[in-house]
C-alpha atoms as a PDB file:
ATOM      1  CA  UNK A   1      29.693 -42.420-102.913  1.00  0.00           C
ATOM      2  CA  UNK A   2      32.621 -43.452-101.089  1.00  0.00           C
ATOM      3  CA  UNK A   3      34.303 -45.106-104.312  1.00  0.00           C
ATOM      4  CA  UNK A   4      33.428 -41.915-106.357  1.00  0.00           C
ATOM      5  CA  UNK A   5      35.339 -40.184-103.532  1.00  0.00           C
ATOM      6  CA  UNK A   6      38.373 -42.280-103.760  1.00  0.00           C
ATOM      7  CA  UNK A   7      38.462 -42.793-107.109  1.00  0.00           C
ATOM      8  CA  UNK A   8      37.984 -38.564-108.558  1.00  0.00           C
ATOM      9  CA  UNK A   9      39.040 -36.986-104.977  1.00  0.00           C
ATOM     10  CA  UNK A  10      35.955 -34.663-105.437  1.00  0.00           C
ATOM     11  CA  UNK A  11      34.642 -32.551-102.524  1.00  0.00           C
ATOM     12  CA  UNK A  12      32.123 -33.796-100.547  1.00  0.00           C
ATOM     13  CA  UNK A  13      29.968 -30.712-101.783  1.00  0.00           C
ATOM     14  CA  UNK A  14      30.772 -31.905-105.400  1.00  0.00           C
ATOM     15  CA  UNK A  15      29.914 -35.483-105.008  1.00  0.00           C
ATOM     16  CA  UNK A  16      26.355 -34.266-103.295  1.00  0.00           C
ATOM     17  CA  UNK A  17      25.670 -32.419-106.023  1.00  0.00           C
ATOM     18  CA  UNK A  18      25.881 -34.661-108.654  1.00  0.00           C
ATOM     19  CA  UNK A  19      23.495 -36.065-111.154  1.00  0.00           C
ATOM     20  CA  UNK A  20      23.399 -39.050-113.886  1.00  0.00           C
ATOM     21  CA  UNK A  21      23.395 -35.951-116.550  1.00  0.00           C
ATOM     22  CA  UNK A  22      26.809 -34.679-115.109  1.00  0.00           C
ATOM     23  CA  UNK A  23      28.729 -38.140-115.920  1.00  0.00           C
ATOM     24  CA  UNK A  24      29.765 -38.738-119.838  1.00  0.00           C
ATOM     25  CA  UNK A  25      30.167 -42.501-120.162  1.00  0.00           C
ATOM     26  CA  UNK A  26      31.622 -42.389-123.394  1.00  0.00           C
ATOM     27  CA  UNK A  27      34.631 -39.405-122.866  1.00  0.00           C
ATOM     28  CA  UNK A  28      34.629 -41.414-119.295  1.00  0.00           C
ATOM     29  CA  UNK A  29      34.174 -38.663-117.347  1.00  0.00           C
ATOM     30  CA  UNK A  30      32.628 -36.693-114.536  1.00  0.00           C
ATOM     31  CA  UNK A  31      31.527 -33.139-115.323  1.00  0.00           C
ATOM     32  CA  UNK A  32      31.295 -31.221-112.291  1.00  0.00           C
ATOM     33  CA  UNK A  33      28.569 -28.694-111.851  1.00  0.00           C
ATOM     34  CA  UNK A  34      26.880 -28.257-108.996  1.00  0.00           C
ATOM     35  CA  UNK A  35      27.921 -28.506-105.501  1.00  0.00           C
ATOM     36  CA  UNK A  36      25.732 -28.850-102.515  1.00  0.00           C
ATOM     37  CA  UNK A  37      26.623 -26.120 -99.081  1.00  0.00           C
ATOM     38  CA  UNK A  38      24.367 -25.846 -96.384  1.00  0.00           C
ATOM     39  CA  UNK A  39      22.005 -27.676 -97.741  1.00  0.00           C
ATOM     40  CA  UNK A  40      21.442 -25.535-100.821  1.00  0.00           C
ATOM     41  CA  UNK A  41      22.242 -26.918-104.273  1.00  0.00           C
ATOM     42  CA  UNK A  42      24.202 -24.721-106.365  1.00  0.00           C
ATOM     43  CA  UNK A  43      26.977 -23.730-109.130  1.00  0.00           C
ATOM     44  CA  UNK A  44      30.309 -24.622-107.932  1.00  0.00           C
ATOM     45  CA  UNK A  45      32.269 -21.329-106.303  1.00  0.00           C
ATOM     46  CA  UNK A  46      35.121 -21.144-109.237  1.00  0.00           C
ATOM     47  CA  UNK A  47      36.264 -22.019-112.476  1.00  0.00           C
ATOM     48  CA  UNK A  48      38.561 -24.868-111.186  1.00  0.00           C
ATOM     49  CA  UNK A  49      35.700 -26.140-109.558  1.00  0.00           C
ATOM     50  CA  UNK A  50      34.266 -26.431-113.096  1.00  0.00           C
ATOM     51  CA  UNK A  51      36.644 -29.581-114.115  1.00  0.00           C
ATOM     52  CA  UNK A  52      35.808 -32.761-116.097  1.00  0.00           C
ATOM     53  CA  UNK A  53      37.067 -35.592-114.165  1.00  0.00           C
ATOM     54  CA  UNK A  54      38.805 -38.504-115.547  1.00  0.00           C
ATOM     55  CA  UNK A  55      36.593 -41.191-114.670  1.00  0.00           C
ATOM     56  CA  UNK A  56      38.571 -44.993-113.689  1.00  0.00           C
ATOM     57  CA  UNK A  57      36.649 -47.483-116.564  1.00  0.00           C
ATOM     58  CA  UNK A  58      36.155 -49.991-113.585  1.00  0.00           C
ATOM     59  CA  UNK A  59      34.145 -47.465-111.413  1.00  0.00           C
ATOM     60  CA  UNK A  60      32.499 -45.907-115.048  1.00  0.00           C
ATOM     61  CA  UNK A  61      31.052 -49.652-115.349  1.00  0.00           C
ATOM     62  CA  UNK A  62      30.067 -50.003-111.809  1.00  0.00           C
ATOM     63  CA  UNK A  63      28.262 -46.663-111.923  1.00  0.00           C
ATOM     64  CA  UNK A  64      26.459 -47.659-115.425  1.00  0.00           C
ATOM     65  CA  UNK A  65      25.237 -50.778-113.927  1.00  0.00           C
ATOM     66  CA  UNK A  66      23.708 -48.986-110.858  1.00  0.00           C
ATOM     67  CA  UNK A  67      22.275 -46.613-113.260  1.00  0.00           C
ATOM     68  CA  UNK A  68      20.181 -49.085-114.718  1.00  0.00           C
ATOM     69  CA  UNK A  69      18.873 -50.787-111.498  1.00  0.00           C
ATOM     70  CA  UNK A  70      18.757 -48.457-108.788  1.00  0.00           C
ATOM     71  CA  UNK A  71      15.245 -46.199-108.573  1.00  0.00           C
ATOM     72  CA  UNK A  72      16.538 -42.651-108.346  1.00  0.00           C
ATOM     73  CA  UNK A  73      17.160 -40.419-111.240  1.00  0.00           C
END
């Protein structure tokens, strides 16, 4: 999480809500959609929250190999 952080600059609300779904591997980029406050997932607050973010091809790869071996969905 912390090189999704530096890497996009997303919200801390924005990186908890993410999910495999909301990352395109092939535009290489993050699609944000949810956002986490209080506790409560939810839709993100505004239309710029609603931004595709240009995702680094170093980080894309390191996130498609955790994909495939880490146990969450």
């Amino acid at each position: 999480m912390a090189f999704l952080d530096a890497f996009t600059g997303l919200r801390i609300s924005e990186l908890l809500g993410l999910k495999w779904d909301d990352i395109d591997f092939e535009r290489s980029e993050i699609n944000v959609r949810h956002a986490v406050v209080y506790g409560v997932v939810g839709h993100c607050k505004s239309k710029a929250s609603k931004r595709p973010v240009a995702l680094d091809p170093v980080l894309a790869e390191t996130l498609r190999q955790w994909r495939f071996t880490t146990p969450y969905n």
